[in-house]
Structure formats: C-alpha cells, structure tokens
C-alpha atoms as a PDB file:
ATOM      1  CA  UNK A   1     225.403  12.849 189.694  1.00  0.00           C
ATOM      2  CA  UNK A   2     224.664  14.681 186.561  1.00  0.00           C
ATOM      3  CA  UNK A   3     225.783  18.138 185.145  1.00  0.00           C
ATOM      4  CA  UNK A   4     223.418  21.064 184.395  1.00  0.00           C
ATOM      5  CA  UNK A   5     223.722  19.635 180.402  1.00  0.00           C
ATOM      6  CA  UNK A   6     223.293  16.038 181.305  1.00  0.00           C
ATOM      7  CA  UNK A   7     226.815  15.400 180.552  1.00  0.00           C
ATOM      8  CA  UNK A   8     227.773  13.006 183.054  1.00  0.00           C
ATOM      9  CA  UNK A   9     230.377  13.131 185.638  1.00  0.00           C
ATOM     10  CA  UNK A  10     231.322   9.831 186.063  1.00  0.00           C
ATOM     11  CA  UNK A  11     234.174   8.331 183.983  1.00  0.00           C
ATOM     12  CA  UNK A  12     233.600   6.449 180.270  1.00  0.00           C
ATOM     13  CA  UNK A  13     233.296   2.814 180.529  1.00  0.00           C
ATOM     14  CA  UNK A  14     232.949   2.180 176.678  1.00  0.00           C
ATOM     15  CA  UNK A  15     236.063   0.725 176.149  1.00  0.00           C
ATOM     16  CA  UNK A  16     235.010  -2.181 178.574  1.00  0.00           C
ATOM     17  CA  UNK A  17     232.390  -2.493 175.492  1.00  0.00           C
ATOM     18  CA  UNK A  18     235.024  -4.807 173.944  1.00  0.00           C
ATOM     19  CA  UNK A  19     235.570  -6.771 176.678  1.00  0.00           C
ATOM     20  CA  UNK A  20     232.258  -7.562 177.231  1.00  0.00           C
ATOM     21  CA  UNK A  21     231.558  -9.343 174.364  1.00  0.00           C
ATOM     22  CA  UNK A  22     234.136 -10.969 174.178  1.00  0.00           C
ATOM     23  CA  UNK A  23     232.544 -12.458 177.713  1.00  0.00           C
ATOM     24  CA  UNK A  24     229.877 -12.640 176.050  1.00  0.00           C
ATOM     25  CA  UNK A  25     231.091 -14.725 173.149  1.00  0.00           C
ATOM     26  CA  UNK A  26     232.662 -16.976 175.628  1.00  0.00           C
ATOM     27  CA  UNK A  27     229.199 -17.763 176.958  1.00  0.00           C
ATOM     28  CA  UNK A  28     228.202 -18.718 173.811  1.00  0.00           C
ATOM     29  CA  UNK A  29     230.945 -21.044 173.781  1.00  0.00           C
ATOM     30  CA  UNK A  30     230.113 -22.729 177.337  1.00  0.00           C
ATOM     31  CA  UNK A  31     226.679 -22.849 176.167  1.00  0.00           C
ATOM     32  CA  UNK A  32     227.316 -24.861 173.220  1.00  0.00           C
ATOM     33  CA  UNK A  33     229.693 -26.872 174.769  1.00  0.00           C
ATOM     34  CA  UNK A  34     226.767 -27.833 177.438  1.00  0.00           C
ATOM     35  CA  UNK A  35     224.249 -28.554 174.157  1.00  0.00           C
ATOM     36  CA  UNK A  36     227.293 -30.568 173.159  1.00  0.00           C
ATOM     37  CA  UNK A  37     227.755 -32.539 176.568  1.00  0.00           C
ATOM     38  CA  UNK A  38     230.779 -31.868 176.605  1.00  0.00           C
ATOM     39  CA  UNK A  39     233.588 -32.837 179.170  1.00  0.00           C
ATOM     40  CA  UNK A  40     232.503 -31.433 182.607  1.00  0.00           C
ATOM     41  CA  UNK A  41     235.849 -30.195 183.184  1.00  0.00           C
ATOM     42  CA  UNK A  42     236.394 -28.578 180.188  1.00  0.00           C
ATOM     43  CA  UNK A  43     233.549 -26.537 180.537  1.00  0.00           C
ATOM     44  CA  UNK A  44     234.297 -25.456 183.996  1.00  0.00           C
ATOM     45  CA  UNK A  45     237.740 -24.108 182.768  1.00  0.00           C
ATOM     46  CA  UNK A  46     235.577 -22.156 180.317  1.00  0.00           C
ATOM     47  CA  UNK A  47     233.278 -20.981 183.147  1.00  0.00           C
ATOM     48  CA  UNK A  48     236.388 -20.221 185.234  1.00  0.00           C
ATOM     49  CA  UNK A  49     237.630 -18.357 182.184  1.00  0.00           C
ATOM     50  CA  UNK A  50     234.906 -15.882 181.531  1.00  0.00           C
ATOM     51  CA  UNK A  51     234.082 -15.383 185.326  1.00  0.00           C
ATOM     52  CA  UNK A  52     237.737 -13.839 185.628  1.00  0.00           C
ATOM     53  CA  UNK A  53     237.026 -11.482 183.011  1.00  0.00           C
ATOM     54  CA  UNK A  54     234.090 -10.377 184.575  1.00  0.00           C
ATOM     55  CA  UNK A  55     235.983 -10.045 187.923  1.00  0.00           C
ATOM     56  CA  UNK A  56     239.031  -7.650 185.823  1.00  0.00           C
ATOM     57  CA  UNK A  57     236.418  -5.445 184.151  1.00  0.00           C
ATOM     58  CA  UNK A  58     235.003  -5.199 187.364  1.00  0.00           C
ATOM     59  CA  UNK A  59     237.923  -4.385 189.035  1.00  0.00           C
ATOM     60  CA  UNK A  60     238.936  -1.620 186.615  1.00  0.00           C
ATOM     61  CA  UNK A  61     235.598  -0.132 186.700  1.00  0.00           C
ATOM     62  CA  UNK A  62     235.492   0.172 190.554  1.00  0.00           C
ATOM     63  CA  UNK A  63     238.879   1.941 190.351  1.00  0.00           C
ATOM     64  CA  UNK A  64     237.538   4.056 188.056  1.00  0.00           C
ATOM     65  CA  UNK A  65     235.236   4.977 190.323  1.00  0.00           C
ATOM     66  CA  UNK A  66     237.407   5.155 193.619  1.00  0.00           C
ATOM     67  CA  UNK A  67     239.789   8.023 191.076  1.00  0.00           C
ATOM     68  CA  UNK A  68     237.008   9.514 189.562  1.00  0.00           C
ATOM     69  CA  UNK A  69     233.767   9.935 191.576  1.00  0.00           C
ATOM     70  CA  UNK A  70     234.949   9.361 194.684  1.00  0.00           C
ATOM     71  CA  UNK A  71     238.126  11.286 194.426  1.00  0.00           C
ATOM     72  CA  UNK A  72     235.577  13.851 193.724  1.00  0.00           C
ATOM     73  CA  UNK A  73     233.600  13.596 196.539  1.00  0.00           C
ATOM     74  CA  UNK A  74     236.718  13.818 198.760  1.00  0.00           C
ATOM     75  CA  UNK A  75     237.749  17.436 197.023  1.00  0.00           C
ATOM     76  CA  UNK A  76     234.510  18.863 197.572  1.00  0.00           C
ATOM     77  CA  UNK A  77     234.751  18.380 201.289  1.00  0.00           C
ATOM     78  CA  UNK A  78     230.985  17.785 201.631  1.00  0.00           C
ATOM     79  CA  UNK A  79     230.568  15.878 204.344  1.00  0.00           C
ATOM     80  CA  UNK A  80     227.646  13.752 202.881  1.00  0.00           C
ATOM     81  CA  UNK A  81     229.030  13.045 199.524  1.00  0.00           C
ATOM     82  CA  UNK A  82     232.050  11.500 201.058  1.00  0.00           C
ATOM     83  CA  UNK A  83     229.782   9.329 203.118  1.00  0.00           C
ATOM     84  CA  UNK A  84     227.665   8.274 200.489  1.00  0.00           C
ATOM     85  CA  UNK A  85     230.850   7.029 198.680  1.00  0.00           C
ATOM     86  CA  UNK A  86     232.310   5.072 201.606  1.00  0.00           C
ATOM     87  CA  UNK A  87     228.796   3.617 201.838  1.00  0.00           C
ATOM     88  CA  UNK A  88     228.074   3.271 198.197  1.00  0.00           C
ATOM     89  CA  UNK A  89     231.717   1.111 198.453  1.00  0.00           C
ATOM     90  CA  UNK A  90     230.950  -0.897 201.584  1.00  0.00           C
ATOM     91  CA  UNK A  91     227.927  -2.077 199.733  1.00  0.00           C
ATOM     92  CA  UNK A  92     229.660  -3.341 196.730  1.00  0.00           C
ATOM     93  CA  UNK A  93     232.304  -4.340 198.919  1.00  0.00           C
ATOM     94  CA  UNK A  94     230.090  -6.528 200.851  1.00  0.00           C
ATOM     95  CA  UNK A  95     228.364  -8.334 197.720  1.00  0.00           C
END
C-alpha cells in the first residue's frame, strides 16, 4: 500500500536496524564458537539467545503492524482491506 508519492504507509522499522545486527553479530559469535568446537551447550545458550531477539523484533514489528496498517484498514471500513488484514495475520499467525 503505497501513496500517490511513493511515500509509504506502513510504519518505520529502522530503528530495529540496531537490533539486527546486533543478531547478527551474535551469529558471528555462534559461528565461531562452532569453528572453535566449542561446548555444545554453550553454544545452544547462544542460539537460544539470538533466536529470542529475533522473536522480540518480531513481535514489535507485528504490533506495529496490527496499530498501524491494520488499524487502518479497520477506519476505512472497506470491507476487503479488513479481510486482507485478518488474512494477511492468520498467515503469519500460522507460520
């Protein structure tokens, strides 16, 4: 969903920028740790670790998107935007 001038309507996610490489530099980390052979355990807490970062960026960016876009959707009271939402939400839901 785009504006006339291509500004978008959906919310700014840069500030998850930060976040995400910090993830990323985490990875880095388990992936060393792996060349290393390092102590299984250890590098499961790391895994653990990162994959609940992903999982709270994720989470923040879906709420985003429940107040923003589909908040949107629900003002506009067309009928097939709101459904696309729910649907667009059931899907990610359902991954």
């Amino acid at each position: 969903m785009k504006k006339a001038n291509n500004k978008s309507l959906h919310p700014d996610h840069g500030v998850h920028k930060k976040r995400l490489n910090r993830v990323r530099g985490q990875i880095d980390g388990i992936e060393k740790m792996i060349d290393e052979r390092r102590y299984c355990p250890d590098i499961l807490i790391q895994l653990r670790a990162a994959a609940k970062a992903l999982e709270s960026i994720e989470a923040e960016i879906m709420q985003k998107h429940i107040h923003g876009c589909v908040k949107t959707a629900i003002k506009s009271r067309d009928e097939n935007a709101v459904t696309e939402k729910i649907d667009e939400i059931m899907m990610l839901v359902k991954r």
